[in-house]
Protein backbone atom coordinates (compact mmCIF):
# COMPACT_ATOMS: atom_id res chain seq x y z
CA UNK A 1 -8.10 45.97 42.71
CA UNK A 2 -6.40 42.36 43.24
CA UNK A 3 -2.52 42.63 43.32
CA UNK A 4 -0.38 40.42 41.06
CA UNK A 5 2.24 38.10 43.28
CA UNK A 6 5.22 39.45 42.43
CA UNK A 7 6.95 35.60 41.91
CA UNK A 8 10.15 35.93 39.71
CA UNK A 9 10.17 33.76 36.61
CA UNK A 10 11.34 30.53 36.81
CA UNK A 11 14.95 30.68 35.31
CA UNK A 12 16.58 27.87 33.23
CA UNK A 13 17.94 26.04 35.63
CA UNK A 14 15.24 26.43 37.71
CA UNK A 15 12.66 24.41 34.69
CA UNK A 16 15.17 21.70 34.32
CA UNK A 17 15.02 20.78 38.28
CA UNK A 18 10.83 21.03 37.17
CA UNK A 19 11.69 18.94 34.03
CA UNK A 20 13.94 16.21 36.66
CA UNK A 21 10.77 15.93 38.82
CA UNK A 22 8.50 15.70 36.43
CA UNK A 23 10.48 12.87 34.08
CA UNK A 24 11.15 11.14 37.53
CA UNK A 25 7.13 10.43 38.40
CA UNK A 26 5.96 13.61 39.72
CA UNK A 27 3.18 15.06 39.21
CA UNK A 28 2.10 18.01 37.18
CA UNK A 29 -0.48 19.60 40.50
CA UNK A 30 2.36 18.74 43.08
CA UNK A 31 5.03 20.57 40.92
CA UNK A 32 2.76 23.64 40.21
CA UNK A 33 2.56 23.90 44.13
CA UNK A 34 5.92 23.29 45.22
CA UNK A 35 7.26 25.61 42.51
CA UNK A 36 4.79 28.27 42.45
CA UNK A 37 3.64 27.98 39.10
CA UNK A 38 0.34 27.18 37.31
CA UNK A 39 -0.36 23.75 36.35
CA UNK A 40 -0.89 24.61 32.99
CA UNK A 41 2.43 26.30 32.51
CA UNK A 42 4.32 22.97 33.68
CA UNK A 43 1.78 21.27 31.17
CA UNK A 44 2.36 23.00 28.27
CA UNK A 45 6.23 23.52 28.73
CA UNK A 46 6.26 19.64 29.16
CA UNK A 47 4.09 18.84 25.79
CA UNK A 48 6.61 21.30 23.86
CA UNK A 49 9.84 20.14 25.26
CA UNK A 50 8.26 16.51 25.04
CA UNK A 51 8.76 15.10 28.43
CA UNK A 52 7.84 12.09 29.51
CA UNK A 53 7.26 10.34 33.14
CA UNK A 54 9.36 7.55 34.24
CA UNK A 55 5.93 5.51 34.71
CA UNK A 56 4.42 6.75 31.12
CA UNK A 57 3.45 3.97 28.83
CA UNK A 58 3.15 4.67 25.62
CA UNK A 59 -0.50 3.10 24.41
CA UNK A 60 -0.70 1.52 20.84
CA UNK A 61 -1.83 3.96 18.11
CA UNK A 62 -3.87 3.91 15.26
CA UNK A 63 -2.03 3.98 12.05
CA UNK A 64 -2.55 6.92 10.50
CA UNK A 65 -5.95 7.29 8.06
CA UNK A 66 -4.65 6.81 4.08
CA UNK A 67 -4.82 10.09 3.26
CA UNK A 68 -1.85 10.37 5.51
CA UNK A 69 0.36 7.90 4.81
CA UNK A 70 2.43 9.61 1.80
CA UNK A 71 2.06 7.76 -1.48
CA UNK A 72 4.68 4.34 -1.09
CA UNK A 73 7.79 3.85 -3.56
CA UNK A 74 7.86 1.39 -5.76
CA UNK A 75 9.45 -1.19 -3.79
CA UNK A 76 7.19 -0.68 -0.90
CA UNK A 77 3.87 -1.53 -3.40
CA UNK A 78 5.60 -4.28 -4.94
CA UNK A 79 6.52 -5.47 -1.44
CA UNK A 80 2.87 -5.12 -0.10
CA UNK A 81 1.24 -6.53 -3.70
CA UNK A 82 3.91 -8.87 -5.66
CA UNK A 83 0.99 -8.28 -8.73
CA UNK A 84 2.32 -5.25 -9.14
CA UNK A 85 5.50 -6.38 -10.88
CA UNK A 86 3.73 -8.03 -13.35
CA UNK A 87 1.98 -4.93 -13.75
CA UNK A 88 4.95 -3.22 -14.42
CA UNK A 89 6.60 -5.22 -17.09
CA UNK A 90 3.17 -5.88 -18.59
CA UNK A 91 3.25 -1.82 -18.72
CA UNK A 92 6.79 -1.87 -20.60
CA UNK A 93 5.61 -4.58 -22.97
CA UNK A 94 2.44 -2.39 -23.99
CA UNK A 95 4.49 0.88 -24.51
CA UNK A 96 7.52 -0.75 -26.29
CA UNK A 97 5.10 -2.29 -28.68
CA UNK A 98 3.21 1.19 -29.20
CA UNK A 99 6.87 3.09 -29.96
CA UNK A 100 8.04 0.23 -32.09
CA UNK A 101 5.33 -1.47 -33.89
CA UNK A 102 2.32 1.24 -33.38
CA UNK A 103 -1.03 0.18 -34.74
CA UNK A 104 -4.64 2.29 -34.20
CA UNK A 105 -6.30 0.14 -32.55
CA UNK A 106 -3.55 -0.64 -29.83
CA UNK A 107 -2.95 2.88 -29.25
CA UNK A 108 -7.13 3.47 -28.94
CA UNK A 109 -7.00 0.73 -26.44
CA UNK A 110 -3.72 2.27 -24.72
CA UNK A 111 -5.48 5.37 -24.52
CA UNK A 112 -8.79 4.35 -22.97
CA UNK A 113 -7.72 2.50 -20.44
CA UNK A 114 -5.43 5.40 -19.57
CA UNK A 115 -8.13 7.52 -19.47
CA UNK A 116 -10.22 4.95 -17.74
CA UNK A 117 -7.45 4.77 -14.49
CA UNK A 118 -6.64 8.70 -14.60
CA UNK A 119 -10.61 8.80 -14.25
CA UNK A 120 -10.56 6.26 -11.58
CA UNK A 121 -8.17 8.21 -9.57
CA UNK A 122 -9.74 11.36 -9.85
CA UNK A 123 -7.63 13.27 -12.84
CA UNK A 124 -10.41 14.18 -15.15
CA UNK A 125 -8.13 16.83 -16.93
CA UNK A 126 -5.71 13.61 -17.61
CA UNK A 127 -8.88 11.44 -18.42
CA UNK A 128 -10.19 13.82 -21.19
CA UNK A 129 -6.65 14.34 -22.98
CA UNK A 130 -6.06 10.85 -23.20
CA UNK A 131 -10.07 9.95 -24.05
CA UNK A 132 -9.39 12.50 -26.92
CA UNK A 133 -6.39 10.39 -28.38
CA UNK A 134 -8.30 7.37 -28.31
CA UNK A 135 -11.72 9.32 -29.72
CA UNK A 136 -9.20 10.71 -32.66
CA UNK A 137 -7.30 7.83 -33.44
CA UNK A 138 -10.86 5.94 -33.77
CA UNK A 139 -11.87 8.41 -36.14
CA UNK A 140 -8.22 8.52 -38.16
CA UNK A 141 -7.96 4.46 -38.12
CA UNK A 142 -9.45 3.92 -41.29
CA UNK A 143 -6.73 6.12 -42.96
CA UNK A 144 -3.64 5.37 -41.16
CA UNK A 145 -1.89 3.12 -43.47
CA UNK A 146 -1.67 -0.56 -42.19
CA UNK A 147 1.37 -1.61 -43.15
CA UNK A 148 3.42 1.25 -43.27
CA UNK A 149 6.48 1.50 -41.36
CA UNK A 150 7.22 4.72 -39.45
CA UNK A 151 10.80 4.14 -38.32
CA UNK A 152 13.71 2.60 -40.46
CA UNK A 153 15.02 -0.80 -40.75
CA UNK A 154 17.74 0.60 -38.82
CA UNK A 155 15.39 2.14 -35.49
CA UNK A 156 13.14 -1.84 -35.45
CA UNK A 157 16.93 -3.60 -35.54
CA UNK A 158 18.05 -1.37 -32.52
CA UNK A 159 14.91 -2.05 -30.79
CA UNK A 160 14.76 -5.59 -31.23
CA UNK A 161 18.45 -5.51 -29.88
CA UNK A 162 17.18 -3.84 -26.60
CA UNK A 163 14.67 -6.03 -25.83
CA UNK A 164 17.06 -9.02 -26.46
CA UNK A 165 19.36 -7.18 -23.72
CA UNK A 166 16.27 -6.44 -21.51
CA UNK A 167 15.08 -9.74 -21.30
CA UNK A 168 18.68 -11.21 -21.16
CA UNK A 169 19.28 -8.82 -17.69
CA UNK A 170 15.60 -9.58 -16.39
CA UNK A 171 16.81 -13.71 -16.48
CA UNK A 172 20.13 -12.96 -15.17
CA UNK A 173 18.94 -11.25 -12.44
CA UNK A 174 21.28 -8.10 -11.62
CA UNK A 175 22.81 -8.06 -15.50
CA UNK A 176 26.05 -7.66 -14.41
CA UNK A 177 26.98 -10.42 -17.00
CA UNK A 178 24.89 -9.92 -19.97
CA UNK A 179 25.85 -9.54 -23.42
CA UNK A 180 26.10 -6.16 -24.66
CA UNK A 181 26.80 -3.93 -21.87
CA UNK A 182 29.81 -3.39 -23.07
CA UNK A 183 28.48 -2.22 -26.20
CA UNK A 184 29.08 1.57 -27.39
CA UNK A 185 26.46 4.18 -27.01
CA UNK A 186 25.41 4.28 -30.48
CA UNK A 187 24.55 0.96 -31.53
């Protein structure tokens, strides 16, 4: 039967005068036989505590692959793509026209190419609900009524009045100034 040295283990103090050595340039074989210990431990205790030799240069990475990367804020695509401001507003534009002056065949088109992107981007639970709006409001076109008007005078005034403050704070720049944000909540 082989016998087991009987070396004490290494206390505290004892790893940091290991970790000292080690930051300092020496190496991982030469501590493990000064101090008595396997290579591996010194190894392993200096990938977890994360030290690193006084002659250690760090090489240059590869980013990491997409799938990584988290999905960017807003500013960050806008930043890396300008286009995608446009986007945006062009986005607004499209869904304050559906809520205040809704027609069937804007809201078909709306609703494909929503379920054309949520396709694209692998949602096909998204892709069918909104292919089923445009599918229905195909089929219900002919009997919406054309010029009806689903809101009151009232609701198409307000609106109107939003997108005149909207478009006054998009030239101004921060809006600090334009008309109307003083107004009350329930103009």
């Amino acid at each position: 039967m082989t016998s087991v040295s009987q070396t004490p283990r290494p206390t505290a103090e004892h790893w940091e005068q290991i970790r000292r050595e080690f930051v300092s340039g020496v190496s991982a074989p030469v501590l493990a036989e000064r101090h008595g210990l396997a290579e591996r431990s010194i190894r392993r205790r200096a990938a977890i505590e994360g030290w690193r030799r006084s002659d250690f240069v760090p090489t240059g990475l590869a980013p990491p692959p997409p799938w990584m990367r988290g999905t960017p804020s807003r500013e960050e695509a806008i930043a890396a793509d300008p286009a995608l401001e446009e986007v945006g507003e062009a986005e607004a534009t499209a869904r304050f026209g559906l809520l205040f002056n809704p027609d069937p065949k804007t809201l078909r088109n709306y609703a494909f190419r929503r379920a054309s992107e949520s396709a694209a981007v692998d949602r096909p639970q998204e892709a069918m609900v909104w292919m089923r709006l445009a599918q229905l409001t195909d089929r219900a076109a002919h009997r919406i009524e054309w010029d009806g008007q689903p809101f009151r005078d009232l609701d198409y005034i307000r609106a109107a009045y939003l997108q005149h403050v909207h478009d006054t704070m998009a030239d101004d720049g921060d809006g600090q100034d334009a008309p109307g944000n003083d107004a009350p909540d329930d103009a």
